[in-house]
Protein backbone atom coordinates (compact mmCIF):
# COMPACT_ATOMS: atom_id res chain seq x y z
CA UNK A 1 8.79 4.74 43.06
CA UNK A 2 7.79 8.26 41.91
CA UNK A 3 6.47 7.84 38.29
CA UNK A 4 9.17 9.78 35.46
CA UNK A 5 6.28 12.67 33.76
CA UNK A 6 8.87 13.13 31.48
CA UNK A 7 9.37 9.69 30.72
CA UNK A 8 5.52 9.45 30.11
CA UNK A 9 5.52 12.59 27.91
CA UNK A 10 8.43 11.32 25.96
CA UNK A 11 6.26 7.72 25.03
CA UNK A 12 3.28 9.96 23.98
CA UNK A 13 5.09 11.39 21.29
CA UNK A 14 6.47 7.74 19.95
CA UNK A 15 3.79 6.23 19.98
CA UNK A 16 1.62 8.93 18.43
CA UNK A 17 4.23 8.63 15.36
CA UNK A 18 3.97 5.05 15.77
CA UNK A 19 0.48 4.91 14.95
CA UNK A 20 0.77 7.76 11.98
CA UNK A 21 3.48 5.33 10.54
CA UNK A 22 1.22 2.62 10.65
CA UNK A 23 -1.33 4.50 9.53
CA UNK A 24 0.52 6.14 6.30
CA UNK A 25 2.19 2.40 5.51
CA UNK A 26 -0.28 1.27 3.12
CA UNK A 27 -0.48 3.98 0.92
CA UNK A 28 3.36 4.93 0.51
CA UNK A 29 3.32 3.72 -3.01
CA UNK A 30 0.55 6.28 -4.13
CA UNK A 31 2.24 9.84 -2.74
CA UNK A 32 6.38 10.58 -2.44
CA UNK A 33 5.79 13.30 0.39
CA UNK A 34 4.46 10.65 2.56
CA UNK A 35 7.83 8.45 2.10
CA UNK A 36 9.53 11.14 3.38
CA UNK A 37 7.34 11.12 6.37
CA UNK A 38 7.32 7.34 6.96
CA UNK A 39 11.41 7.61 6.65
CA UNK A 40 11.76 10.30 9.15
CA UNK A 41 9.71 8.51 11.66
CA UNK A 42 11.29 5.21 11.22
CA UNK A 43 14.55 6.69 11.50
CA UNK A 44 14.03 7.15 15.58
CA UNK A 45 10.38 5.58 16.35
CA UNK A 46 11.33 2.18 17.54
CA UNK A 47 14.87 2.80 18.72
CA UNK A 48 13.68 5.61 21.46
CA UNK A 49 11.05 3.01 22.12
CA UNK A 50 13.69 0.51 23.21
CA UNK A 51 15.17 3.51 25.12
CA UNK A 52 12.63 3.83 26.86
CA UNK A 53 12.37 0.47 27.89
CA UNK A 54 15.60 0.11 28.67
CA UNK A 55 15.08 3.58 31.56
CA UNK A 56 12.32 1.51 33.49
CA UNK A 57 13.82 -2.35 33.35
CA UNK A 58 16.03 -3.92 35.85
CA UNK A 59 19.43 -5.14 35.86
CA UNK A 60 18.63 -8.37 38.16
CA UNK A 61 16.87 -11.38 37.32
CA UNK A 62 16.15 -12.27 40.60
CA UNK A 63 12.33 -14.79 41.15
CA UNK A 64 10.83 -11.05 41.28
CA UNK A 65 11.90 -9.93 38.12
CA UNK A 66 11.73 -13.38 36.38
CA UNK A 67 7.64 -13.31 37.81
CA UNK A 68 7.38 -9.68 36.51
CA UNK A 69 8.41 -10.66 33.25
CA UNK A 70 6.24 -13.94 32.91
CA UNK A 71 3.11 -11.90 34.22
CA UNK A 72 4.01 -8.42 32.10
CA UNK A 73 5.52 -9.60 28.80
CA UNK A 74 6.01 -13.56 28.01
CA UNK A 75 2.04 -14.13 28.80
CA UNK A 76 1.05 -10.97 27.08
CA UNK A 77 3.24 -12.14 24.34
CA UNK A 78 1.91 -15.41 23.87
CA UNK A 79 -1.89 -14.67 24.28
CA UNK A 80 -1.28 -11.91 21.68
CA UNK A 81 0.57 -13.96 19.21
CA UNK A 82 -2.30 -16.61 19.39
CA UNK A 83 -4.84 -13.67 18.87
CA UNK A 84 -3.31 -11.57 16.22
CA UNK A 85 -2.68 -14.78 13.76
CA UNK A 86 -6.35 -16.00 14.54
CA UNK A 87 -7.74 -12.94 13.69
CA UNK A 88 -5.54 -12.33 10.71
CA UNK A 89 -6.70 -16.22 9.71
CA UNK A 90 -10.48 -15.05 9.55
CA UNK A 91 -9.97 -11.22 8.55
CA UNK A 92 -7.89 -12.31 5.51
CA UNK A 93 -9.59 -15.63 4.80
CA UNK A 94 -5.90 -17.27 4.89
CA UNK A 95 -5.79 -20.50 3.60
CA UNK A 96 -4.02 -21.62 6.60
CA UNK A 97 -4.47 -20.30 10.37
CA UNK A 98 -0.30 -19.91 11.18
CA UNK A 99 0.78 -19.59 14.59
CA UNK A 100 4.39 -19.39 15.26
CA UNK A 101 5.39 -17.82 18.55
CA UNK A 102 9.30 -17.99 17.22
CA UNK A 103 8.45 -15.65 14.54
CA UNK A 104 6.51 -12.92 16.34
CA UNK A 105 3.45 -11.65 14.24
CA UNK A 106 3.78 -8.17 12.66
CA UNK A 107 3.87 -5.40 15.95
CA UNK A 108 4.67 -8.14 17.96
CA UNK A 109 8.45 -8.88 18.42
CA UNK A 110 8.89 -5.63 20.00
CA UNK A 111 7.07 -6.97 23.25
CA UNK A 112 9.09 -10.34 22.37
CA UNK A 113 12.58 -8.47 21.92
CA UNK A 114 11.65 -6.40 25.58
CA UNK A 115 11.56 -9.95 27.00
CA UNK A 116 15.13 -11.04 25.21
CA UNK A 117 16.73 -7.33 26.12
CA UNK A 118 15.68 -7.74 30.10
CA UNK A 119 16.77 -11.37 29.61
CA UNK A 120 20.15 -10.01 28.66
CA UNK A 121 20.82 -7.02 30.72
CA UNK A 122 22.06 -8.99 33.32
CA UNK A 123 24.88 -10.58 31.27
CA UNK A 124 25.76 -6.95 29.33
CA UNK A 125 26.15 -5.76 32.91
CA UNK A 126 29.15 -7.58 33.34
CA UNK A 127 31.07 -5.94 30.96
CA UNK A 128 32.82 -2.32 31.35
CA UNK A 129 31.47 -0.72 28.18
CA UNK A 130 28.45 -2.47 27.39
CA UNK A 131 26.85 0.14 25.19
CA UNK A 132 30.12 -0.42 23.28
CA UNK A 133 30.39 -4.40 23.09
CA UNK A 134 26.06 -3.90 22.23
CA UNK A 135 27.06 -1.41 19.43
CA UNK A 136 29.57 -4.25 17.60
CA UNK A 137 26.52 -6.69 18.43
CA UNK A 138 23.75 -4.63 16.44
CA UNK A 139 26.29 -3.70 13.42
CA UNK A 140 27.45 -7.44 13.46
CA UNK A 141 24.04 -9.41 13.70
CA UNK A 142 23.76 -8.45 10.10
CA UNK A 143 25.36 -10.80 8.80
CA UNK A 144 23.21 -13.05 10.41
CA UNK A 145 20.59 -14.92 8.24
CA UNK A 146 17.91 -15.22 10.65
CA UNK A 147 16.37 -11.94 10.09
CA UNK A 148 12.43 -12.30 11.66
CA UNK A 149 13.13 -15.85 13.36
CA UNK A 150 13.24 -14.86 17.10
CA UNK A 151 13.11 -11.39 16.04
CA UNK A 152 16.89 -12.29 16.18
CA UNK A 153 18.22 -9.16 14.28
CA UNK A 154 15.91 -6.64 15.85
CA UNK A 155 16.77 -7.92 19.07
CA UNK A 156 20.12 -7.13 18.49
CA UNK A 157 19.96 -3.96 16.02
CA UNK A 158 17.56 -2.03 18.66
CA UNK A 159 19.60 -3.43 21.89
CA UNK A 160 21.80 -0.43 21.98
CA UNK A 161 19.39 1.93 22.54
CA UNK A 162 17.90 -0.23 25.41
CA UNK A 163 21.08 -0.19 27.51
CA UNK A 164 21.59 4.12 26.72
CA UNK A 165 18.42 4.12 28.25
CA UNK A 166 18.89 1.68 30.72
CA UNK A 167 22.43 3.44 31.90
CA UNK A 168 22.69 6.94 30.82
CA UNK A 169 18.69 8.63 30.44
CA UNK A 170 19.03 10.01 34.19
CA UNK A 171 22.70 11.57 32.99
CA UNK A 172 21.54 12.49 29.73
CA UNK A 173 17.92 14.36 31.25
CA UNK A 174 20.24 16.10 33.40
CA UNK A 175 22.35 17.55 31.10
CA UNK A 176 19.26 18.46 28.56
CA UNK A 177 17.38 20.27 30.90
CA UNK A 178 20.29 22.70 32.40
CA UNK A 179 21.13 23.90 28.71
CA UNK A 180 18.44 26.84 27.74
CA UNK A 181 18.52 26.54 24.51
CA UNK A 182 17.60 22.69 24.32
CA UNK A 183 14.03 23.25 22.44
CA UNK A 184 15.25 25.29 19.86
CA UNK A 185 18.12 23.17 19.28
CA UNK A 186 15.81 20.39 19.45
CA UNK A 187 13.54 21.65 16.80
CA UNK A 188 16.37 22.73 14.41
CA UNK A 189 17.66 19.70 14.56
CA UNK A 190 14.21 17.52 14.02
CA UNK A 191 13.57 20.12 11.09
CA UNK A 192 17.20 20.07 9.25
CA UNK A 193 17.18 16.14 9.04
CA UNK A 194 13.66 16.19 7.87
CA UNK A 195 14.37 18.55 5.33
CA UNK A 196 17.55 16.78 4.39
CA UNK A 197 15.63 13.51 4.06
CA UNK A 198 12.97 15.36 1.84
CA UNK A 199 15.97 16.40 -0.76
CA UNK A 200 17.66 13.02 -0.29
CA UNK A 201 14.44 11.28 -1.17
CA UNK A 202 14.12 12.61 -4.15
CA UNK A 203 17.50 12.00 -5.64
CA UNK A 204 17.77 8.27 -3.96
CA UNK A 205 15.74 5.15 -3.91
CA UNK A 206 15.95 4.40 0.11
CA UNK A 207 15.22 0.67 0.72
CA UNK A 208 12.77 1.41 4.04
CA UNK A 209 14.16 -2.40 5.02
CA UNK A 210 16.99 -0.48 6.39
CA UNK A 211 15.05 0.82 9.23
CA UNK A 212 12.98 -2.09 10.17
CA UNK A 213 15.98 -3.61 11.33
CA UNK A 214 15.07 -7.03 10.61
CA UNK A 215 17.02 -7.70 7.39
CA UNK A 216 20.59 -8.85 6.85
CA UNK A 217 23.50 -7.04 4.88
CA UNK A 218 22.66 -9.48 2.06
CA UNK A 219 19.02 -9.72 1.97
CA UNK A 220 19.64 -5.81 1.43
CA UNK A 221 21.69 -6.18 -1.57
CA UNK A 222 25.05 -5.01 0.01
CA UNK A 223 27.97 -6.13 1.61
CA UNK A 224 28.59 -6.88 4.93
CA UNK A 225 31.34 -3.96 4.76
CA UNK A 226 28.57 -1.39 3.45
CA UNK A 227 26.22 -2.95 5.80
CA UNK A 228 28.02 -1.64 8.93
CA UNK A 229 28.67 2.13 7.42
CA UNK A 230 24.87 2.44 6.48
CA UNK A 231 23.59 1.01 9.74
CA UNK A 232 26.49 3.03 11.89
CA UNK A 233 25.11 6.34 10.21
CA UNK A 234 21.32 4.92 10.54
CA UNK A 235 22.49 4.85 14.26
CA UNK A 236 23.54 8.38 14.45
CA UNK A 237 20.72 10.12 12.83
CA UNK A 238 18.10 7.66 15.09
CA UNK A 239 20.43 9.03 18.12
CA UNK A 240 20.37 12.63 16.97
CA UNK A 241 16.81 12.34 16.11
CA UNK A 242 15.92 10.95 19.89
CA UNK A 243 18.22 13.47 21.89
CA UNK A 244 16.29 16.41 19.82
CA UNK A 245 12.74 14.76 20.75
CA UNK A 246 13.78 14.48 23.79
CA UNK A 247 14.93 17.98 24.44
CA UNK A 248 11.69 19.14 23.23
CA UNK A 249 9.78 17.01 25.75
CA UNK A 250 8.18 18.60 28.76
CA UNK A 251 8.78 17.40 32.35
CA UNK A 252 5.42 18.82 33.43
CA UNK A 253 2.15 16.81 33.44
CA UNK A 254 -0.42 17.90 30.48
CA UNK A 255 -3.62 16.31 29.14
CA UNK A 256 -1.29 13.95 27.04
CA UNK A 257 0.76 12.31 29.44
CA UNK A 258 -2.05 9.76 30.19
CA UNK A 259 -1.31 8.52 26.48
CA UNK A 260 1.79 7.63 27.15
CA UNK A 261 1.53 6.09 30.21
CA UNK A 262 -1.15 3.60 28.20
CA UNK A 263 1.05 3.52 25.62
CA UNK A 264 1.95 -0.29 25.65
CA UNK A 265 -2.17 -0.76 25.32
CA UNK A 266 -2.30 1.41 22.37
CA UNK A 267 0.29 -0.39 20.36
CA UNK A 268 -1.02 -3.77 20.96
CA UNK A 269 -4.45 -2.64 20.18
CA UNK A 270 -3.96 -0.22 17.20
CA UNK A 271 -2.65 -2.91 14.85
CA UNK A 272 -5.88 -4.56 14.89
CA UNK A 273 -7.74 -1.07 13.51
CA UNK A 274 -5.03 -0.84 10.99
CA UNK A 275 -5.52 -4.33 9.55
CA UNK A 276 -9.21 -4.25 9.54
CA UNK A 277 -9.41 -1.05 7.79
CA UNK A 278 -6.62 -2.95 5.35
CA UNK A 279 -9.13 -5.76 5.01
CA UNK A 280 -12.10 -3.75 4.31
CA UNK A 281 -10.88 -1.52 1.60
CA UNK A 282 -10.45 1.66 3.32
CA UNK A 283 -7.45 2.21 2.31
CA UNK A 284 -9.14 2.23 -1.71
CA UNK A 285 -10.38 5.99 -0.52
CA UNK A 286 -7.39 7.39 -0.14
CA UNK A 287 -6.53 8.63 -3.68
CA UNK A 288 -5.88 12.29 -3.25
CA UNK A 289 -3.25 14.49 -1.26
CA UNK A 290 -5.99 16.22 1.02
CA UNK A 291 -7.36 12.89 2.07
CA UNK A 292 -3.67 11.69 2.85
CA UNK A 293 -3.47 14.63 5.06
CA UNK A 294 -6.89 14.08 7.17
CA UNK A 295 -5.78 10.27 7.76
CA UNK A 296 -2.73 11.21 9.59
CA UNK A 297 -4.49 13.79 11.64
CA UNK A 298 -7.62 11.30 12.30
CA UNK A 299 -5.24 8.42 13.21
CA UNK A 300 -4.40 10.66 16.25
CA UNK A 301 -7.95 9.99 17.46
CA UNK A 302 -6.66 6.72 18.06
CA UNK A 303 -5.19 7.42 21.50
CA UNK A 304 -7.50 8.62 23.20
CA UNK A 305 -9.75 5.98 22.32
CA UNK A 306 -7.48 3.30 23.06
CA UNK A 307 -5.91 4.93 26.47
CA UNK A 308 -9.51 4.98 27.72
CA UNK A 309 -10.96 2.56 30.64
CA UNK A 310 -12.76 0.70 28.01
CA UNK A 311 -9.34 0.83 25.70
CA UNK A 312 -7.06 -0.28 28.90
CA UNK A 313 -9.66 -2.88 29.75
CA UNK A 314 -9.97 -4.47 26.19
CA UNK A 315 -6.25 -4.48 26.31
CA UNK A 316 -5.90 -6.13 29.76
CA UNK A 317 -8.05 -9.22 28.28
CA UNK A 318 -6.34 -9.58 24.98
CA UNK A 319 -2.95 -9.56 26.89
CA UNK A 320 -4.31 -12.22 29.50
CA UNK A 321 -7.50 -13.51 28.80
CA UNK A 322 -6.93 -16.37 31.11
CA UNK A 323 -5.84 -14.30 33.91
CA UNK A 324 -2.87 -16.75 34.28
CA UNK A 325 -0.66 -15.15 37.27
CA UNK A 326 2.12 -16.78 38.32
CA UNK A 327 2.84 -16.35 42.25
CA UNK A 328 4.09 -13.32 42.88
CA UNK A 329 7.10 -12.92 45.31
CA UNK A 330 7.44 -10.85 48.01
């Protein structure tokens, strides 16, 4: 199968925003332009990352893609979960070491969600509109009151995106790439909601929980009723926000594609940097607007670091330090 460039390009650009949102997190209290930053991100980060996921999985659940997702994601999953809370145990001095697999640590449940959302692509695939039936799913789970527990509600809130991807990317690539125009539409659009967001920002307390989409309606403060219009119009910025980026996405191969084809090893490995330098004080320096500014553009050092041999390598052993392979079929 001839690898999407595109597709590799597109994951570069999440997960660099990825890492400057994780980056910026700790320090949102001390400056309001970096809210507005952290909002905008948040508002399309994670759902094109479910997108994307959704373009390269499979509808079948055949042995081969059961094996593919023991070997890829539920063994990765578990050998990172058991890592991740050991580490935070000792780098926090925790008074207890907690490891619970059903409540996936921090960065975690997305690689636990991938594993529920290829789990239930078969059964969605029964249905006529199953975009549709996903969209009453995500708006509906919050009423739910199981919030992180089996990353239940991200699961759900984030599944739409999955199946666009998983569908309609080829259709939707197509149609982006025969209108001219699509990068300067692109970047007028990425620029008038960030601007918008800036003004709104200031006039608005925004409860970031929105955007996490882990919470219920009621752990929110609102009603269920309120709780679909907010996350229906959450849904439509996040899918004008990932249309734009992806207009503005090149097809060709440049010297960042490589970072998005490791993209998966610098998520998993990034959140350790980002708690140690939470554990050590770092984050104490960071009083004044100018330094604010250098630590997003040094975060972006990040990928190359991490998308190196050594980076791919490290992350390889975390994610299977056993080297537990099931049998592969043929």
């Amino acid at each position: 199968m001839t690898r999407d460039i595109g597709l590799d390009n597109f994951k570069f650009l999440l997960i660099a925003v990825v890492v400057i949102g994780h980056s910026i997190e700790p320090i949102l209290a001390r400056f309001d332009w970096l809210k507005v930053i952290y909002l905008f991100i948040y508002l399309f980060h994670m759902p094109m990352f479910a997108y994307a996921s959704g373009v390269v999985s499979t509808k079948e659940l055949d042995s081969r893609a059961i094996s593919s997702i023991v070997r890829k994601l539920i063994i990765p999953y578990i050998s990172l979960e058991v890592i991740y809370s050991v580490f935070d145990f000792y780098l926090f001095s925790r008074a207890t070491l907690n490891i619970s697999p059903l409540v996936p640590y921090w960065i975690l449940w997305y690689i636990f969600s991938l594993v529920l959302w290829r789990l239930l692509l078969p059964f969605f695939n029964q249905f006529k509109f199953p975009v549709v039936l996903s969209l009453a799913a995500g708006l509906a789970c919050g009423i739910n009151t199981f919030d992180y527990n089996l990353s239940f509600s991200r699961t759900f809130v984030f599944l739409p995106f999955f199946l666009i991807g998983h569908y309609h990317h080829s259709t939707i690539v197509k149609i982006l790439r025969n209108y001219t125009f699509r990068k300067h539409v692109g970047a007028a659009l990425m620029s008038f909601v960030f601007i918008a967001l800036w003004f709104i920002s200031e006039n608005f307390n925004i409860n970031f929980g929105w955007l996490y989409g882990s919470r219920s309606y009621s752990s929110l403060g609102t009603s269920w009723e309120l709780g679909v219009l907010y996350r229906s119009a959450i849904y439509a910025l996040a899918s004008i926000l990932g249309l734009a980026l992806l207009a503005l996405t090149p097809s060709a191969s440049n010297v960042f594609t490589q970072y998005g084809k490791s993209s998966l090893y610098i998520y998993v490995l990034h959140g350790f940097l980002m708690k140690g330098l939470i554990a050590f004080g770092f984050y104490n320096l960071i009083n004044e607007d100018y330094k604010a500014v250098i630590l997003i553009f040094s975060s972006l050092i990040l990928l190359p670091i991490l998308s190196s041999r050594l980076g791919v390598f490290l992350g390889e052993q975390l994610m299977n330090p056993l080297r537990i392979s099931p049998k592969k079929v043929r």
